[in-house]
Protein backbone atom coordinates (compact mmCIF):
# COMPACT_ATOMS: atom_id res chain seq x y z
CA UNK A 1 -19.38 19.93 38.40
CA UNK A 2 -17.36 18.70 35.52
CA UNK A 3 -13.97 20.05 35.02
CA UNK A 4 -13.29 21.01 31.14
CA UNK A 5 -10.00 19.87 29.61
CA UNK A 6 -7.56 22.37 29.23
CA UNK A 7 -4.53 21.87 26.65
CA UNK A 8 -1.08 23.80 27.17
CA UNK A 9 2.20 23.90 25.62
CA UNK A 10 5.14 23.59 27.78
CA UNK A 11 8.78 22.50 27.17
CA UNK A 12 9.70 19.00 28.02
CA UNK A 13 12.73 20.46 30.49
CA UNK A 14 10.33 21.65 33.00
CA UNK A 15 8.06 18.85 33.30
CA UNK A 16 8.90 15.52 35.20
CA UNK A 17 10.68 12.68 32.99
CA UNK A 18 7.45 10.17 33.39
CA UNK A 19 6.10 12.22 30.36
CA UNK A 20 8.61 12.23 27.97
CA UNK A 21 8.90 8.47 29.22
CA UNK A 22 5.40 7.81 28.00
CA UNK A 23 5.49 9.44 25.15
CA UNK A 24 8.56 7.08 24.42
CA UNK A 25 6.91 4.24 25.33
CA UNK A 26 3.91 5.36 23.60
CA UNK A 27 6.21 5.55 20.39
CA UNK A 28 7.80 2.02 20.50
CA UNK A 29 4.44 0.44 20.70
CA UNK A 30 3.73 2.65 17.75
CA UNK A 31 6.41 1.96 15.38
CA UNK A 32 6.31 -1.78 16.44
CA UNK A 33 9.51 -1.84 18.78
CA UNK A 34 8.02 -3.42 21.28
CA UNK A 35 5.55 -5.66 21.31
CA UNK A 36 3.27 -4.98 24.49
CA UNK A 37 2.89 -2.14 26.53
CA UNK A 38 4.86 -3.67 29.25
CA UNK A 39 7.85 -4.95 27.67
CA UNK A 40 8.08 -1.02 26.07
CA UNK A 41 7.74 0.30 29.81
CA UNK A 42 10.52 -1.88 31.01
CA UNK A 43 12.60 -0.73 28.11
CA UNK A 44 11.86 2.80 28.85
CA UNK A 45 12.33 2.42 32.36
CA UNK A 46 8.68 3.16 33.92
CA UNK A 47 6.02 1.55 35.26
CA UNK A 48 3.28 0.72 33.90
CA UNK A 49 0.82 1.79 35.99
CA UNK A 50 2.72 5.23 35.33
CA UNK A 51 2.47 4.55 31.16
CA UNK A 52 -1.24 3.76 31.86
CA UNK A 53 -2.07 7.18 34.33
CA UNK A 54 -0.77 9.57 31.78
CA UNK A 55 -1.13 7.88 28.21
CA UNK A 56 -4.58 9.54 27.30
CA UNK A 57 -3.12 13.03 28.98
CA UNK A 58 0.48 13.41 27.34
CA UNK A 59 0.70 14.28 23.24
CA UNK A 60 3.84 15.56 21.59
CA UNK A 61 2.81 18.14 19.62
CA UNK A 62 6.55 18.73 18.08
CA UNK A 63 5.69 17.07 14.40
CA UNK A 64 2.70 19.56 14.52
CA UNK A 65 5.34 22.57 14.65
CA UNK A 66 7.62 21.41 12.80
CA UNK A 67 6.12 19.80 9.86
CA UNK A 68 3.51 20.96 7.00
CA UNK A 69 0.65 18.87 6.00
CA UNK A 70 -0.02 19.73 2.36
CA UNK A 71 -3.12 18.40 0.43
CA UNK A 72 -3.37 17.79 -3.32
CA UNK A 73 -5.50 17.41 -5.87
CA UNK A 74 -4.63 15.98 -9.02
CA UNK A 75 -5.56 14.72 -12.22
CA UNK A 76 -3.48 12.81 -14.30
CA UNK A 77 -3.89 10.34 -17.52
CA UNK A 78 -4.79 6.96 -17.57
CA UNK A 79 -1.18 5.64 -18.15
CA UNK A 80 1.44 3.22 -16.93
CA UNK A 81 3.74 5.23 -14.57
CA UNK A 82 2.25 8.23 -14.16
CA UNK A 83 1.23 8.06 -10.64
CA UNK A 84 4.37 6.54 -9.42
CA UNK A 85 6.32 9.53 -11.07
CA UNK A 86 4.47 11.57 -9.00
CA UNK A 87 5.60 9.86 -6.15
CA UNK A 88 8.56 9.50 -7.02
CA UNK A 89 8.89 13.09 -7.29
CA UNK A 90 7.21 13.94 -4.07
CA UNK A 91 10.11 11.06 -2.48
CA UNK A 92 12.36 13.53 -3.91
CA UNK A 93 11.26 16.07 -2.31
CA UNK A 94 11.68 14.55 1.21
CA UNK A 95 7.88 14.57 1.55
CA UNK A 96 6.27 11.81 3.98
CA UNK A 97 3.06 10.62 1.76
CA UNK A 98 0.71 10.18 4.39
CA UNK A 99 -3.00 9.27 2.18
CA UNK A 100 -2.71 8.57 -1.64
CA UNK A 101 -6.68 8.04 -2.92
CA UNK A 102 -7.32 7.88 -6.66
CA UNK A 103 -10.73 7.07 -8.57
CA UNK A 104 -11.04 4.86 -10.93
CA UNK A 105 -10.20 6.65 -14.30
CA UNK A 106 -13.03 8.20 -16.55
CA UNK A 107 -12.79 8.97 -20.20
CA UNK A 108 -8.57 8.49 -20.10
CA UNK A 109 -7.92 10.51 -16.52
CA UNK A 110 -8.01 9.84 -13.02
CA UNK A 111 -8.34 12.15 -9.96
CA UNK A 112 -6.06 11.61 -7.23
CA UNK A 113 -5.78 12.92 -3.85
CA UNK A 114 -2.48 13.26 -1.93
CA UNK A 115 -2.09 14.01 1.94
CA UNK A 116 2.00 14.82 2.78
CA UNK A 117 3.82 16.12 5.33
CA UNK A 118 6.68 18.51 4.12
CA UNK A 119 9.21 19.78 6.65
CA UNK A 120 10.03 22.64 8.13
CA UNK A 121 12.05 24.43 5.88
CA UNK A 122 9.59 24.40 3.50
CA UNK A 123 8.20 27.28 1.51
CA UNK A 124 10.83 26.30 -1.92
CA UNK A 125 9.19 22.42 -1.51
CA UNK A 126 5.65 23.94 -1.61
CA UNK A 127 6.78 25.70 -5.01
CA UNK A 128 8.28 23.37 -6.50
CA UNK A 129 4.85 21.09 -5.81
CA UNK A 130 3.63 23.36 -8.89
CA UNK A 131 6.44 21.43 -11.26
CA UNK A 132 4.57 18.36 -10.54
CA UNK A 133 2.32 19.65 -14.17
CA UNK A 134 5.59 19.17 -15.75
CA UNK A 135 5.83 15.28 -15.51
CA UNK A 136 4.26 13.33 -17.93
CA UNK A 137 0.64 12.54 -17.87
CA UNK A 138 -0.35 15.10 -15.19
CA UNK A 139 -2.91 16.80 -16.62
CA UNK A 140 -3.84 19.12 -13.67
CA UNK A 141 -2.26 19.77 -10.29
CA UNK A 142 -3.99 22.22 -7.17
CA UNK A 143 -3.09 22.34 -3.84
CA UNK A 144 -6.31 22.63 -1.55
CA UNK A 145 -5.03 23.29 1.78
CA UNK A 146 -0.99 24.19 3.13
CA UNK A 147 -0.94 24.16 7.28
């Protein structure tokens, strides 16, 4: 009989260090600190056969609980500059911009989707997303979905 995969959640203290050392590895090779998955292991200071057991079992799920993933819709005018005021806005903001996707503009406006990750603290960031229909050219703002 198959056994079905179980998730929990526990805190990093209790477990042994190997995981938290493969999640580091599992970083560096991520953000491009390393080049292979060896050199990142000796860095870290595991094995690999240790990095390879456990990298398909061990996830951090701390960006998941600390961050919001916020997805917009928007339509703004066909115009130099609009869409990078809207970014520029969102920068200031301290949001990560995770997917931009605009069509091509129609009749003077383009729609444009927007995938960011807000942190933590939040809920004012997620209001002030509204003042984004105060820039220029931004004809239409609406936030589909807040996790």
């Amino acid at each position: 009989m198959e056994k079905k995969s179980q998730l929990i959640v526990a805190d990093a203290c209790i477990l042994p260090e190997v995981f938290t050392k493969v999640l580091e590895v599992k970083k560096l090779i991520a953000q491009k600190g390393e080049k292979s998955s060896a050199s990142a292991c000796k860095r870290v200071g595991i094995s690999r056969s240790a990095y390879y057991k456990y990298k398909d079992f061990v996830f951090s799920y701390e960006e998941l609980f600390n961050r919001k993933i916020v997805n917009l819709y928007l339509l703004l005018s066909d115009s130099p500059g609009v869409l990078s005021s809207v970014l520029v806005f969102l920068h200031d903001l301290n949001a990560n911009i995770l997917t931009v996707n605009q069509s091509i503009p129609v009749d003077g406006a383009a729609a444009v989707n927007i995938s960011l990750r807000l942190s933590d603290d939040s809920e004012e960031e997620l209001v002030l997303l509204n003042s984004i229909t105060n820039l220029g050219g931004v004809l239409e703002v609406k936030i589909l979905s807040a996790e």
